[in-house]
Protein backbone atom coordinates (compact mmCIF):
# COMPACT_ATOMS: atom_id res chain seq x y z
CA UNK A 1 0.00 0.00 0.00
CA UNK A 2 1.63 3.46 -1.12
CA UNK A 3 2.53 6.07 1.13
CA UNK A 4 0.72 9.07 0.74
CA UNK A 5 2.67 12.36 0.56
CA UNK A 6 1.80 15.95 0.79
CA UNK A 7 4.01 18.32 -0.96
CA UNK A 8 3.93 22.29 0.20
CA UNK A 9 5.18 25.05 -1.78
CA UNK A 10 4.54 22.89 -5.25
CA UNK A 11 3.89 25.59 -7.48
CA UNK A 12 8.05 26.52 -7.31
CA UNK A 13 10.73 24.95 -8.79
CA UNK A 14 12.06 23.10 -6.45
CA UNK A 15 8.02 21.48 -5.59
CA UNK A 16 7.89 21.01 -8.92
CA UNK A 17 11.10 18.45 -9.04
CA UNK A 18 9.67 16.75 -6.00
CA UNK A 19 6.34 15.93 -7.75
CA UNK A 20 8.23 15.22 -11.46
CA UNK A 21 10.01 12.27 -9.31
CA UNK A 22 7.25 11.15 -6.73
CA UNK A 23 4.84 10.92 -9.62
CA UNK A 24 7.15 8.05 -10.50
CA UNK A 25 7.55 6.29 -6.94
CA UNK A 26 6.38 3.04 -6.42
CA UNK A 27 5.82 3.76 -2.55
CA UNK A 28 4.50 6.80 -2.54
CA UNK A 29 0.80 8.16 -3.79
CA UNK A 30 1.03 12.34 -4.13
CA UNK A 31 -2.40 13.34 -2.71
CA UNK A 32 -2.28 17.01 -1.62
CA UNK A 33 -0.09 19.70 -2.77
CA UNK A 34 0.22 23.53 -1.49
CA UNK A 35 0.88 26.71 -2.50
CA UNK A 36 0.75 30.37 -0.93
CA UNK A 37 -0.49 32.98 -3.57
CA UNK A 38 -1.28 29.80 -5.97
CA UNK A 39 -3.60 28.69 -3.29
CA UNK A 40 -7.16 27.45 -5.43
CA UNK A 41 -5.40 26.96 -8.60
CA UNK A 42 -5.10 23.39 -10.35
CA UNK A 43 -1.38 22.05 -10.61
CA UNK A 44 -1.30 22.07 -13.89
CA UNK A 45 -1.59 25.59 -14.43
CA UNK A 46 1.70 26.20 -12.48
CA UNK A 47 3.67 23.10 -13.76
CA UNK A 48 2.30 22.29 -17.25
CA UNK A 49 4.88 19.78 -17.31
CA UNK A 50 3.00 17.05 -14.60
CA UNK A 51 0.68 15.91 -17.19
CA UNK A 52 -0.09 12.72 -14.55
CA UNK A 53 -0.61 15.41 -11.33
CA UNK A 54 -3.27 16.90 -13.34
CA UNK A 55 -5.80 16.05 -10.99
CA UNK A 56 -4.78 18.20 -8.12
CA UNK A 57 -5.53 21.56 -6.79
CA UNK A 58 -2.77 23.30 -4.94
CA UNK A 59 -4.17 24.13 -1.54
CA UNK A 60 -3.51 26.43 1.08
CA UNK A 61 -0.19 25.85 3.06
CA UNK A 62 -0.88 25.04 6.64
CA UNK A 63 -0.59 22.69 9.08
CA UNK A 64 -4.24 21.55 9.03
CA UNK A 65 -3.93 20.86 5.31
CA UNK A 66 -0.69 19.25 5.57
CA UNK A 67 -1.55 17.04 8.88
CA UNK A 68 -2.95 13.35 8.11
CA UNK A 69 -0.24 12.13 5.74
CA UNK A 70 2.57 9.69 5.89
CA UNK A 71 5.38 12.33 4.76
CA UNK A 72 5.53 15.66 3.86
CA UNK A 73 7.82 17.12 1.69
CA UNK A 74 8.57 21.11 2.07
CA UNK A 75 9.69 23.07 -0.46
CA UNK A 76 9.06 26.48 1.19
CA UNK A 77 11.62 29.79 1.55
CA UNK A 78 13.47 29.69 4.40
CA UNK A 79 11.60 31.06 7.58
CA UNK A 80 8.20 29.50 6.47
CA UNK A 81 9.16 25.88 6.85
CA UNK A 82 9.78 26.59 10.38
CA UNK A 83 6.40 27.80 11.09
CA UNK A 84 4.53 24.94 9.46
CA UNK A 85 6.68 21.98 11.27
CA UNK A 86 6.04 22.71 14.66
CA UNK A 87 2.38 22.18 14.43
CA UNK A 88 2.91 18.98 12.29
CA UNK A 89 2.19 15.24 14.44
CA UNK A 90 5.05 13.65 15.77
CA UNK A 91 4.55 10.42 13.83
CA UNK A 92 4.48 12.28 10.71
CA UNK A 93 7.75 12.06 8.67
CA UNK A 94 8.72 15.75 7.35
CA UNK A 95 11.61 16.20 5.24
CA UNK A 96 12.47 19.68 4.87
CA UNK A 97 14.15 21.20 1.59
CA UNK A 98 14.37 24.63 3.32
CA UNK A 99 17.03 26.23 5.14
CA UNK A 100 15.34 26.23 8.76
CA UNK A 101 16.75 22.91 10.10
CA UNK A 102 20.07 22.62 8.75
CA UNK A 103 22.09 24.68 10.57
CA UNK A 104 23.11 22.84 14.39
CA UNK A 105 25.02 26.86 15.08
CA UNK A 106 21.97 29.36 16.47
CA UNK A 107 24.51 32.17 16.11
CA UNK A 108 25.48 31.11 12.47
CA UNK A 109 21.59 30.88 11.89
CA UNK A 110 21.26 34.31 13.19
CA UNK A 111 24.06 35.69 11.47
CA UNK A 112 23.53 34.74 8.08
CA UNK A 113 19.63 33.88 8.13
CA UNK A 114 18.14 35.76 10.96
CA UNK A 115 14.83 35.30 13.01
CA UNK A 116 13.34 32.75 14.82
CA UNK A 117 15.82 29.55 15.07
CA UNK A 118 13.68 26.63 14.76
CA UNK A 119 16.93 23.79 15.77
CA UNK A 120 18.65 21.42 13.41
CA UNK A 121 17.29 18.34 12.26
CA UNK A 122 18.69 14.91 10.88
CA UNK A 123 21.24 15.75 7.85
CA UNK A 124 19.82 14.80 4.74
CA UNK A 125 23.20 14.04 2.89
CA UNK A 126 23.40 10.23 3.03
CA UNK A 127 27.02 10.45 1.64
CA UNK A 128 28.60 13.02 3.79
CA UNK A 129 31.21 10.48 5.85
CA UNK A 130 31.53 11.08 9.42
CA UNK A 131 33.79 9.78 11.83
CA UNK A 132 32.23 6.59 12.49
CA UNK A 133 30.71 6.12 9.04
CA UNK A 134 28.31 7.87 6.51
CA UNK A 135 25.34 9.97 7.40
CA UNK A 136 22.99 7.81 6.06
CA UNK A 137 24.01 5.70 9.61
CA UNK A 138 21.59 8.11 11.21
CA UNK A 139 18.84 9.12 8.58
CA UNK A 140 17.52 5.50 9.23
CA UNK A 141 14.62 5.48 11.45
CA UNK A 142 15.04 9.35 10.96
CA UNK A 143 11.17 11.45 10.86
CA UNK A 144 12.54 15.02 10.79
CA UNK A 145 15.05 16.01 7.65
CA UNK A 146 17.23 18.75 6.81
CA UNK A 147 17.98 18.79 3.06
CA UNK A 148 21.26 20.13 2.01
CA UNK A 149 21.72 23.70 0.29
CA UNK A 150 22.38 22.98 -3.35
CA UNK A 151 26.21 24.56 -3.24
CA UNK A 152 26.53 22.90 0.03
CA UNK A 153 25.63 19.46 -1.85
CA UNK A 154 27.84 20.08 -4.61
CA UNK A 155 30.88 21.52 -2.31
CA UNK A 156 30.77 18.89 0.33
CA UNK A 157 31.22 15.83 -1.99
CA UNK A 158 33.89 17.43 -3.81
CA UNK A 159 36.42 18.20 -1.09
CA UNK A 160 35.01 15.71 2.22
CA UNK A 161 37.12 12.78 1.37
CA UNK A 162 40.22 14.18 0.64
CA UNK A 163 39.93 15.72 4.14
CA UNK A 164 38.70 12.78 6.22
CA UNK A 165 41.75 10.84 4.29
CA UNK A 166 44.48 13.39 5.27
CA UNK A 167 45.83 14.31 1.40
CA UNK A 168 44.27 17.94 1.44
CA UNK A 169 44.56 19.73 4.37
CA UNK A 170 41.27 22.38 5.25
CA UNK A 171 42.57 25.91 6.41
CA UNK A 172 42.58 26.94 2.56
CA UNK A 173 39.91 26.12 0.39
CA UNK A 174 38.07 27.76 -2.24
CA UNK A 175 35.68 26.74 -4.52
CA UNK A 176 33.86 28.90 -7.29
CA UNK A 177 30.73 27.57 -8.87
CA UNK A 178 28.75 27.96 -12.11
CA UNK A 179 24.93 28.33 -10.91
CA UNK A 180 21.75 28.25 -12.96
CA UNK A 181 19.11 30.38 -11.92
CA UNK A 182 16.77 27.90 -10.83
CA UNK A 183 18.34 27.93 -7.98
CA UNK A 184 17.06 30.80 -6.95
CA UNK A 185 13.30 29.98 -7.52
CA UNK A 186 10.56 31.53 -9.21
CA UNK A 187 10.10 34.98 -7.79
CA UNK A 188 10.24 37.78 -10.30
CA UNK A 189 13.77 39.37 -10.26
CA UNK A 190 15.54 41.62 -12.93
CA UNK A 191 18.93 39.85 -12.87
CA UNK A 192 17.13 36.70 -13.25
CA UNK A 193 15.15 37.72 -16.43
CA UNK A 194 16.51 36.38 -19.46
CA UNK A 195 17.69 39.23 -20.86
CA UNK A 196 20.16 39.91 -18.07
CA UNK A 197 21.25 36.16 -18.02
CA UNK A 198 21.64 35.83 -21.73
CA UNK A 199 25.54 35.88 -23.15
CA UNK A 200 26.08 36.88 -19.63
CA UNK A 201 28.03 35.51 -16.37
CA UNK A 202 27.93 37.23 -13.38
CA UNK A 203 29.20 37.05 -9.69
CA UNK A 204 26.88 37.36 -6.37
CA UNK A 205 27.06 37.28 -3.00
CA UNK A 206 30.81 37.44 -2.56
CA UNK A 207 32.85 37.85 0.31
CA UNK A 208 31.66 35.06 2.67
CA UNK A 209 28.44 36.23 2.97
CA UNK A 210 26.67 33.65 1.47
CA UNK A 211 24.26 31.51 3.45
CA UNK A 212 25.79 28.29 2.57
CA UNK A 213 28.76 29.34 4.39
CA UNK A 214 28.35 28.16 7.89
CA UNK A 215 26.76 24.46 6.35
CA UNK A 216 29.69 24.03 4.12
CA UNK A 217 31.85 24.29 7.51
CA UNK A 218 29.59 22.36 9.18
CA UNK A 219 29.93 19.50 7.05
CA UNK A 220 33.48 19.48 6.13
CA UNK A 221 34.16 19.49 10.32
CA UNK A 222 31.82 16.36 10.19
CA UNK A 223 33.88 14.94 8.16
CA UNK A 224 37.04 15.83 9.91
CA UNK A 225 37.70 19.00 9.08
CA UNK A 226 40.15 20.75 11.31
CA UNK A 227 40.39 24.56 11.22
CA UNK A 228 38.10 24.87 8.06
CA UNK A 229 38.21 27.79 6.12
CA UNK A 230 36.46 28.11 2.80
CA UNK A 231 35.98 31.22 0.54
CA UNK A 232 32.92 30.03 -1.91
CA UNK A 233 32.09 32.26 -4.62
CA UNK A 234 28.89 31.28 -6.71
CA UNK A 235 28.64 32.58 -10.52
CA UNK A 236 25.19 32.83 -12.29
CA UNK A 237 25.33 31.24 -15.78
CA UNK A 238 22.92 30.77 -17.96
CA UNK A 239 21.24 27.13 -17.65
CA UNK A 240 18.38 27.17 -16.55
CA UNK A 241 19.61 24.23 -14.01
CA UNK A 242 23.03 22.67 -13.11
CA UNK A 243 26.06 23.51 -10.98
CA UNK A 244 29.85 22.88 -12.08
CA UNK A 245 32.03 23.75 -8.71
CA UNK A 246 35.28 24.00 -8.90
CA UNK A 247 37.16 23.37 -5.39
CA UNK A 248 40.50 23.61 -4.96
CA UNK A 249 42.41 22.76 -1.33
CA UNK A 250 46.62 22.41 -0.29
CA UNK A 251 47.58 19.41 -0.99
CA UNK A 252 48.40 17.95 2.53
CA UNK A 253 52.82 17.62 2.74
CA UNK A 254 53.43 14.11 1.78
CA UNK A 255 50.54 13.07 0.15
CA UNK A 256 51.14 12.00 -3.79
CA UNK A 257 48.76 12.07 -6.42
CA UNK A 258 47.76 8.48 -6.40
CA UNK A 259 46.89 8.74 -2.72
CA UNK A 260 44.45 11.39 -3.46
CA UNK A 261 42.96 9.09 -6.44
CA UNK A 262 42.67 6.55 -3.89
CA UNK A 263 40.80 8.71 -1.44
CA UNK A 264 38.33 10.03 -3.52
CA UNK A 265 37.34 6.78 -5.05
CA UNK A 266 37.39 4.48 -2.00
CA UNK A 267 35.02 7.23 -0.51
CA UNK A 268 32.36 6.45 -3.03
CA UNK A 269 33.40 3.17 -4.50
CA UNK A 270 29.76 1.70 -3.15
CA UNK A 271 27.63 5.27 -3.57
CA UNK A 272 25.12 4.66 -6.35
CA UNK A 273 25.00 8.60 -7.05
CA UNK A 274 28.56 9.89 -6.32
CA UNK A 275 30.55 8.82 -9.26
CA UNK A 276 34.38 9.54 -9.16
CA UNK A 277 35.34 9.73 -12.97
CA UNK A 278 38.94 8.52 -14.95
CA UNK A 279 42.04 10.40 -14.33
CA UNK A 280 42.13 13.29 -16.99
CA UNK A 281 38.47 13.29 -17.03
CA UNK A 282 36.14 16.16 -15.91
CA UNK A 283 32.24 16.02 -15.55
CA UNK A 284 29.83 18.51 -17.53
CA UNK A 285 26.44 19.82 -15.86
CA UNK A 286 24.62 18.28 -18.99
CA UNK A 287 25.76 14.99 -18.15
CA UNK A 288 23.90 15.50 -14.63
CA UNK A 289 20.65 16.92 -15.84
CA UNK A 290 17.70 15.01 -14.55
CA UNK A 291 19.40 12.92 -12.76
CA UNK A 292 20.47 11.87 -9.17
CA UNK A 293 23.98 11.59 -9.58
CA UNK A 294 27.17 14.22 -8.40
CA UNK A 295 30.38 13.38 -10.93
CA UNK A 296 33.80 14.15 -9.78
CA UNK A 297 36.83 14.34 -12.12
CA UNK A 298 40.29 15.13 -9.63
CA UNK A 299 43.40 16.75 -10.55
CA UNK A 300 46.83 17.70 -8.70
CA UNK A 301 48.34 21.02 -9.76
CA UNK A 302 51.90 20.51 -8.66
CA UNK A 303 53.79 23.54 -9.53
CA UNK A 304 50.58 24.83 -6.79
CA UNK A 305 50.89 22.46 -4.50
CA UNK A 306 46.89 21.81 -4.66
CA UNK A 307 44.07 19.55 -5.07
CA UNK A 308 41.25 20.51 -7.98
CA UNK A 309 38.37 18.72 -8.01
CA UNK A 310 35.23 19.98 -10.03
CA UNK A 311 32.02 18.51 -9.18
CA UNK A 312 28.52 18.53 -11.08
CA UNK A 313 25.21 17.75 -10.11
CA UNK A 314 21.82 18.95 -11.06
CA UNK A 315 20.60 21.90 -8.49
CA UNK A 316 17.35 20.67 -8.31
CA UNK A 317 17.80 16.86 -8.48
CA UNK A 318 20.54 15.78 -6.09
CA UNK A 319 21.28 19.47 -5.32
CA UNK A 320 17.20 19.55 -3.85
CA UNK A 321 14.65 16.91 -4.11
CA UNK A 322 16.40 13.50 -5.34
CA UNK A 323 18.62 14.31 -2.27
CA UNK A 324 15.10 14.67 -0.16
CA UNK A 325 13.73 11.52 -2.06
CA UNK A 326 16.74 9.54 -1.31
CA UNK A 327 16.72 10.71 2.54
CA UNK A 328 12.83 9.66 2.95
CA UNK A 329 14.06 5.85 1.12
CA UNK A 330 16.77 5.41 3.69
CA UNK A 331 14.27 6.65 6.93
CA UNK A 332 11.69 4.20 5.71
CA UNK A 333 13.66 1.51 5.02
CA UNK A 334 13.16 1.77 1.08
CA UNK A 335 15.87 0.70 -0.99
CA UNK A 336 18.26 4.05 -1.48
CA UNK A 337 17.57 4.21 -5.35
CA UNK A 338 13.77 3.54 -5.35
CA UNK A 339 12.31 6.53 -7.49
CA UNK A 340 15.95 7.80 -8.36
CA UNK A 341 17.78 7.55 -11.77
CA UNK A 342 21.30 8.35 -12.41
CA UNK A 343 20.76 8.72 -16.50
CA UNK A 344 20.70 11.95 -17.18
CA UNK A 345 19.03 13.95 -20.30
CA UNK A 346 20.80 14.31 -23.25
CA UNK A 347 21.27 16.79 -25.31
């Protein structure tokens, strides 16, 4: 008997991804989706694309509406997720692809995010290794998730297992990334209107004042970070969806070129999404489009003394909801994959 699943805030992007791969789900029956100003509107109007949602009406976003259902899925700004959750039954399993339970810091919540702190939840990055394991250890069993950011996502798999292996060391990294604009929803902004993106790159949020910041840290001191210190510049490109980060760290005094191979790939030799690619070979966004998986191609730059790895992954896929999708599998017991492909779209 399916699950069924609630999805609020399904009129954005990120909503939309959730329904485009729960639609497909063997264990999971959509029943109720929300929206704020959409509120009364049939999906289809928002997302033309869900030809087989076409039977539902986006309600309002509360917790009476949401209550009842096996899981929820959240796809809400950050500061409205919050809100919603506490009201939500304890039995209920709510995964969270908002920024309100990720952070375990209050002061890093209030210095980048601000308002009411509403306390960290289970990590939804079943790859990020620990010291005992991988996070997945604890998502099992787990009825409150915390997706990752989508930088975070792509940032964290790129430089966590050259850390927890000892070949990179952490006091120096920096990573720039090529960001489509999905990211940054729906809402009406000039620099995200095509005209402005078109034949156009362009910079934002610079200077460590991005809110990915402190969860980068967080992660990468999971993973055995000591001293961590990142400077993480994302650059708006235009694809409508995809990041390409490119992280570079020291290379750790001793450590050769093979040993950071090794690191990399024993790290993910058994991840069915985290795919570690041929020496001399580097990933493209396009090969990640529509798909669950995060490609890594690794390089040493000698004459620099560092580490490059560039990492790609679809923003809203494993970047967002295949990254939610894959959390709920692992909390219920599902296998990892169910629902989740790693063949992309092409071209």
């Amino acid at each position: 008997m399916s699950l069924s699943v609630a999805v609020a805030g399904a009129s954005g992007y990120a909503g939309g991804e959730l329904l485009r791969l729960l639609a497909a789900h063997p264990e999971f029956e959509v029943t109720t989706v929300t929206a704020n100003q959409n509120a009364g509107q049939p999906l289809i109007a928002v997302q033309p694309h869900l030809r087989s949602l076409a039977h539902l009406v986006l309600q309002p976003t509360d917790a009476a509406t949401l209550a009842g259902h096996d899981v929820v899925f959240l796809a809400l700004p950050h500061g409205k997720s919050g809100e919603v959750t506490a009201a939500l039954p304890a039995d209920t399993i709510v995964i969270d692809c908002g920024a309100d339970h990720r952070l375990e810091s209050e002061a890093d919540w209030a210095a980048f995010y601000g308002g009411e702190y509403f306390g960290a939840w289970t990590y939804g990055l079943p790859e990020l290794l620990t010291a005992t394991g991988t996070q997945r250890d604890v998502l099992r069993g787990a009825t409150r998730i915390a997706v990752p950011g989508c930088n975070v996502t792509a940032i964290t798999l790129a430089l966590a297992p050259g850390i927890q292996a000892g070949v990179i060391l952490a006091d120096d990294l920096v990573s720039v990334l090529a960001v489509g604009p999905s990211g940054a929803g729906k809402s009406l902004k000039t620099e995200l209107l095509a005209s402005e993106l078109m034949g156009s790159a362009s910079a934002y949020q610079v200077g460590g004042v991005h809110r990915h910041n402190p969860e980068i840290k967080q992660n990468l001191e999971t993973a055995g970070g000591v001293d961590v210190s990142i400077s993480f510049t994302p650059v708006l490109v235009p694809m409508s969806r995809g990041i390409l980060a490119t992280s570079t760290a020291k290379l750790a005094p001793g450590a050769t070129e093979s040993q950071v191979r090794t690191a990399w790939e024993t790290a993910y030799a058994d991840e069915p999404f985290v795919h570690v690619l041929p020496a001399g070979r580097f990933p493209r966004t396009a090969d990640t489009l529509g798909a669950n998986t995060a490609l890594i191609g690794i390089a040493v730059d000698e004459a620099a003394g560092r580490v490059v790895v560039v990492s790609a992954i679809d923003n809203l896929v494993k970047g967002t909801a295949g990254a939610a999708i894959q959390s709920a599998n692992i909390a219920l017991g599902f296998a990892e994959t169910t629902g989740l492909s790693v063949d992309g779209v092409a071209p």
